[in-house]
PDB file of N, CA and C in Angstrom:
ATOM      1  N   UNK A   1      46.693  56.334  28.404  1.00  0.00           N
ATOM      2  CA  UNK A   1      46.033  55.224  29.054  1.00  0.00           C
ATOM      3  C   UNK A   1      46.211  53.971  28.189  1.00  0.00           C
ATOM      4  N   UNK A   2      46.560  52.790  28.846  1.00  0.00           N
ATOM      5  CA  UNK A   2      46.657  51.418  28.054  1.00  0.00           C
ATOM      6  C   UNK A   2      45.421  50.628  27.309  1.00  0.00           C
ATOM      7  N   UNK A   3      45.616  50.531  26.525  1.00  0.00           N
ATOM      8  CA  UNK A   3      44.114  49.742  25.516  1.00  0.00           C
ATOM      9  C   UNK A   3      45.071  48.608  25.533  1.00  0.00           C
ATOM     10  N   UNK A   4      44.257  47.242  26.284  1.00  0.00           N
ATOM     11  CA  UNK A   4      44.225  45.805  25.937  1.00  0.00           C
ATOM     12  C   UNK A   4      43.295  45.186  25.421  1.00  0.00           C
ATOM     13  N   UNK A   5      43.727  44.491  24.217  1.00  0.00           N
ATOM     14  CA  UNK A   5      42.633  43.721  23.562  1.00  0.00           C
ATOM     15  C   UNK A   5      42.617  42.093  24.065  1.00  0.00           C
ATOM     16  N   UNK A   6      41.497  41.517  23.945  1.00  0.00           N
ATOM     17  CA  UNK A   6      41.550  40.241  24.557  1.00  0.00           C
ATOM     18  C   UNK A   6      40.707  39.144  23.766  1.00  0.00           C
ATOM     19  N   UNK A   7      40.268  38.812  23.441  1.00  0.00           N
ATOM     20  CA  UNK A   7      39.095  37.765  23.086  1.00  0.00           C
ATOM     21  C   UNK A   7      39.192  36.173  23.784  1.00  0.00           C
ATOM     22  N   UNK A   8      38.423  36.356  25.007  1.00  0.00           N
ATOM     23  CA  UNK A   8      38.527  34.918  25.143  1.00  0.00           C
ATOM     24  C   UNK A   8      37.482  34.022  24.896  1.00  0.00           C
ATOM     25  N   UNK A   9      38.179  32.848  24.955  1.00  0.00           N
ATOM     26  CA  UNK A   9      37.000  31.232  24.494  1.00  0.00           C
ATOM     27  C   UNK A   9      35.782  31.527  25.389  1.00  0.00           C
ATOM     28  N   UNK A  10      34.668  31.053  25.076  1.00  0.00           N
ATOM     29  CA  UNK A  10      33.615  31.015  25.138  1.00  0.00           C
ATOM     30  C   UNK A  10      33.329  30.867  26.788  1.00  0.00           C
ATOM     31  N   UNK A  11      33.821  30.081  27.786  1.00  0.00           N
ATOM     32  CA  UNK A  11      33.672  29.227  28.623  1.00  0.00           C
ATOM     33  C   UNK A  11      34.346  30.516  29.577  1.00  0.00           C
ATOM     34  N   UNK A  12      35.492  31.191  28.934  1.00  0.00           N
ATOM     35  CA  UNK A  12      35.844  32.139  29.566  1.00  0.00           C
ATOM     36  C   UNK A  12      35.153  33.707  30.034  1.00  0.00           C
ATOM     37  N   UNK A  13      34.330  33.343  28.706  1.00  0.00           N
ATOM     38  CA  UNK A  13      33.717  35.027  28.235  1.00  0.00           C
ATOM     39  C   UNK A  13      32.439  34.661  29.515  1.00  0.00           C
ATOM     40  N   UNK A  14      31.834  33.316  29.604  1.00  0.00           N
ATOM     41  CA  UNK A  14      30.944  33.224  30.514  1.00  0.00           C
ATOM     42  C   UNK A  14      31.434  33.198  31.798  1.00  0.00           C
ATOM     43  N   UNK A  15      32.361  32.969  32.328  1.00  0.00           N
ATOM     44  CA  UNK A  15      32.812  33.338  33.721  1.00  0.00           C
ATOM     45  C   UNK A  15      33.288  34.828  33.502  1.00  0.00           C
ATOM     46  N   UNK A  16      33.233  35.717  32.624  1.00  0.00           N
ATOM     47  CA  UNK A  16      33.764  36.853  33.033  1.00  0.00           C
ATOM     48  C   UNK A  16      32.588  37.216  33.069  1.00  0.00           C
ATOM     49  N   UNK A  17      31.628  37.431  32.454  1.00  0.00           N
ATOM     50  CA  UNK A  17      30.428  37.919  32.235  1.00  0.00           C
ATOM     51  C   UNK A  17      29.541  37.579  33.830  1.00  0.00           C
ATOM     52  N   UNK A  18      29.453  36.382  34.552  1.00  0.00           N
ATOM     53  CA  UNK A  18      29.301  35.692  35.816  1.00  0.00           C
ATOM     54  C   UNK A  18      29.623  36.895  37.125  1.00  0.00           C
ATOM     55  N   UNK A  19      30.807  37.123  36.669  1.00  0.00           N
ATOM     56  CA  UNK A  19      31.717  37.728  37.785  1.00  0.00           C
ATOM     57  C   UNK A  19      31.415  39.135  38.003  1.00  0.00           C
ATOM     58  N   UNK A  20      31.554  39.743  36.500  1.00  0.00           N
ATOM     59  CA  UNK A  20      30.842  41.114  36.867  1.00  0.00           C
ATOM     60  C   UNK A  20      29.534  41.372  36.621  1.00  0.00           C
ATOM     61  N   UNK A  21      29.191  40.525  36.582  1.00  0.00           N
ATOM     62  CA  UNK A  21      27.206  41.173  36.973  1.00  0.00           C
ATOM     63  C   UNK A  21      27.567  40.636  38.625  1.00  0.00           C
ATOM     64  N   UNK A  22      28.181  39.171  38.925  1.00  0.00           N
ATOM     65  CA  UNK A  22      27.699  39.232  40.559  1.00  0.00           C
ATOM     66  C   UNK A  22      28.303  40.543  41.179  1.00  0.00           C
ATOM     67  N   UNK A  23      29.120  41.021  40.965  1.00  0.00           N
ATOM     68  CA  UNK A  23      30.164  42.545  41.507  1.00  0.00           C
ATOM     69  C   UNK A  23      29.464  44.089  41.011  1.00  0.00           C
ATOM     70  N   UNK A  24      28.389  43.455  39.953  1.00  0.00           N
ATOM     71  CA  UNK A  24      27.813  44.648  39.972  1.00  0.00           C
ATOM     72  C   UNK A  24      28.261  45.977  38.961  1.00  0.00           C
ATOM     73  N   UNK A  25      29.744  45.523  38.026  1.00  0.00           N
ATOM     74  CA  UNK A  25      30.130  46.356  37.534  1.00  0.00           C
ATOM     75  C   UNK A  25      30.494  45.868  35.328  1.00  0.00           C
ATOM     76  N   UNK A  26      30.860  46.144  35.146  1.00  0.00           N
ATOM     77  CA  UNK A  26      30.643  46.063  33.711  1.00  0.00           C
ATOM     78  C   UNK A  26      32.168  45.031  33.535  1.00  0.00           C
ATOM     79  N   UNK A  27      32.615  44.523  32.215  1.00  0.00           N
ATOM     80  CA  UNK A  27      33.086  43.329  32.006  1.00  0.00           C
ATOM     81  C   UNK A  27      34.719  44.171  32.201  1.00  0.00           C
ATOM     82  N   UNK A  28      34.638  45.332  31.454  1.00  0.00           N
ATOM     83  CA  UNK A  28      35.804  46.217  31.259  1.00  0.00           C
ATOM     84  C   UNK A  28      35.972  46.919  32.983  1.00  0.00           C
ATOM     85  N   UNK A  29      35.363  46.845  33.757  1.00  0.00           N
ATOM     86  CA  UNK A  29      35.643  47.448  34.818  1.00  0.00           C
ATOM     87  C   UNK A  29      35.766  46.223  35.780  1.00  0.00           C
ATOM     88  N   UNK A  30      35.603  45.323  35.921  1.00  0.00           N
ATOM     89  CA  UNK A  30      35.885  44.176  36.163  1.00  0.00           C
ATOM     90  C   UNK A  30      37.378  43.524  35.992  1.00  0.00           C
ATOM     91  N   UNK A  31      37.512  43.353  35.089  1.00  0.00           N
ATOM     92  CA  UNK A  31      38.718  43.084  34.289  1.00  0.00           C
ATOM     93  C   UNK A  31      40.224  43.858  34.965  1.00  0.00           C
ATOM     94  N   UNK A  32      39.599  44.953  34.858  1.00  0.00           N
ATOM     95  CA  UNK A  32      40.713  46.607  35.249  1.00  0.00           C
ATOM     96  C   UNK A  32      40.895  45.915  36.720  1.00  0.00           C
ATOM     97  N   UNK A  33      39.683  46.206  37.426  1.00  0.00           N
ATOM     98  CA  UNK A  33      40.081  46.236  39.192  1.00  0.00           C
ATOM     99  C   UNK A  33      40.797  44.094  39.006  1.00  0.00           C
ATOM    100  N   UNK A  34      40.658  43.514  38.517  1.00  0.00           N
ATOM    101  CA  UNK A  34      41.215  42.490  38.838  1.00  0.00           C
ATOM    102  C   UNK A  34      43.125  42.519  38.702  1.00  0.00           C
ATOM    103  N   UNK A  35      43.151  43.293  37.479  1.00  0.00           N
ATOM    104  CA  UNK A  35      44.330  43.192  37.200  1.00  0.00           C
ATOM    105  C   UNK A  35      45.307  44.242  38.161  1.00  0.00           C
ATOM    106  N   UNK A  36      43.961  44.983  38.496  1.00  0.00           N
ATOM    107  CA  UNK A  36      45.122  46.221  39.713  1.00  0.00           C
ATOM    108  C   UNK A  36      44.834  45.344  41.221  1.00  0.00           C
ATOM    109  N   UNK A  37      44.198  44.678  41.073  1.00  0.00           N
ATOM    110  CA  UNK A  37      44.141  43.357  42.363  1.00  0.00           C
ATOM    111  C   UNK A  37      45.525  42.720  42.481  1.00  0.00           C
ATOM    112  N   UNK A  38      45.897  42.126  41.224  1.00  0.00           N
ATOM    113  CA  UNK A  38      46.677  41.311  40.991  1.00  0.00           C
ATOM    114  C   UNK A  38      48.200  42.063  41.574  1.00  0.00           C
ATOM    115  N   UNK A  39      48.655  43.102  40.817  1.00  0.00           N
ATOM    116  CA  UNK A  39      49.395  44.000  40.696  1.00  0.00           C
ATOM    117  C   UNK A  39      49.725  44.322  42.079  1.00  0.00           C
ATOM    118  N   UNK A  40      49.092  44.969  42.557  1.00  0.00           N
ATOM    119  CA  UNK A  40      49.478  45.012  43.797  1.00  0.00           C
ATOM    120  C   UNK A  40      49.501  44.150  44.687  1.00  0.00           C
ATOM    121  N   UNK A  41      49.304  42.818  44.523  1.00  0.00           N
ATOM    122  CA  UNK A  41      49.623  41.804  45.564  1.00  0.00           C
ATOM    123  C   UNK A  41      50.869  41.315  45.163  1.00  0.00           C
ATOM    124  N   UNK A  42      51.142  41.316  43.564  1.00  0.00           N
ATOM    125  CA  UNK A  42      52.394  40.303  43.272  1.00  0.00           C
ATOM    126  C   UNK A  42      53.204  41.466  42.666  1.00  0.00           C
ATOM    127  N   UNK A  43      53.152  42.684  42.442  1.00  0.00           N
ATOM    128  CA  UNK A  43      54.030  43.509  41.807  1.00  0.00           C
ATOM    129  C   UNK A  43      55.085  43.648  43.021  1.00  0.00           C
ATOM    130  N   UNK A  44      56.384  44.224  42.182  1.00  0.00           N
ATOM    131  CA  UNK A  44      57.217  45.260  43.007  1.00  0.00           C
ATOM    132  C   UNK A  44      56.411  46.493  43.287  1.00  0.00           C
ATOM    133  N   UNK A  45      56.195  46.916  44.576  1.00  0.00           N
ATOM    134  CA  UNK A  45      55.495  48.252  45.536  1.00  0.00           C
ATOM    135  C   UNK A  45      55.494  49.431  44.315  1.00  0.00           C
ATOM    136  N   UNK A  46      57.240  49.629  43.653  1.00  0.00           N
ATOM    137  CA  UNK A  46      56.959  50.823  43.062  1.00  0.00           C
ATOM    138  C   UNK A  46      56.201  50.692  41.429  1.00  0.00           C
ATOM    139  N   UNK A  47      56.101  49.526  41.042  1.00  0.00           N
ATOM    140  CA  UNK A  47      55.308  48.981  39.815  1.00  0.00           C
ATOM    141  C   UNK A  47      53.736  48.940  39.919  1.00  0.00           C
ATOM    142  N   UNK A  48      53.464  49.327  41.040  1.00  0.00           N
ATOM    143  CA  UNK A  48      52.059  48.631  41.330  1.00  0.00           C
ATOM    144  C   UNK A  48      50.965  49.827  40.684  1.00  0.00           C
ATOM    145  N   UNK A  49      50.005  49.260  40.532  1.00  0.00           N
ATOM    146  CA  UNK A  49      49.012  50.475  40.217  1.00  0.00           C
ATOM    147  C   UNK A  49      47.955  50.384  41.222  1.00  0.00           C
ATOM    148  N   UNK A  50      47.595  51.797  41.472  1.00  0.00           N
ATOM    149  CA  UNK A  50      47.023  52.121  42.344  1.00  0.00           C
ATOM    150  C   UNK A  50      45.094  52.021  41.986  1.00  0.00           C
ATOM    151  N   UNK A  51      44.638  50.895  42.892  1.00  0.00           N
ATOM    152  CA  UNK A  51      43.319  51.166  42.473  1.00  0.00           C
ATOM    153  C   UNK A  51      42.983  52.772  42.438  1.00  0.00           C
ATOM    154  N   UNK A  52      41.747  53.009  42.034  1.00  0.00           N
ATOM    155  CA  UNK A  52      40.790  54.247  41.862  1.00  0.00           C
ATOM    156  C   UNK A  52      40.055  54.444  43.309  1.00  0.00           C
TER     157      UNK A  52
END
């Protein structure tokens, strides 16, 4: 499984923090479903990862 590290600026950490309490889910699970959001809208089909 992939470990990404991140640290963002302040302004950032508060819109992430924003986003997943309004969604209800934690900063790291947040993060995940955005990037498999992403992925499958702009990936190649066979690159894509499959949400959970």
């Amino acid at each position: 499984m992939l470990q990404i590290t991140r640290y963002p600026d302040d302004a950032t950490q508060a819109l992430l923090e924003q986003a997943a309490q309004a969604d209800g889910l934690s900063k790291s699970r947040w993060v995940s479903e955005m990037i498999c959001q992403y992925a499958t809208l702009e990936w190649p089909r066979e690159c894509a990862i499959k949400p959970r």
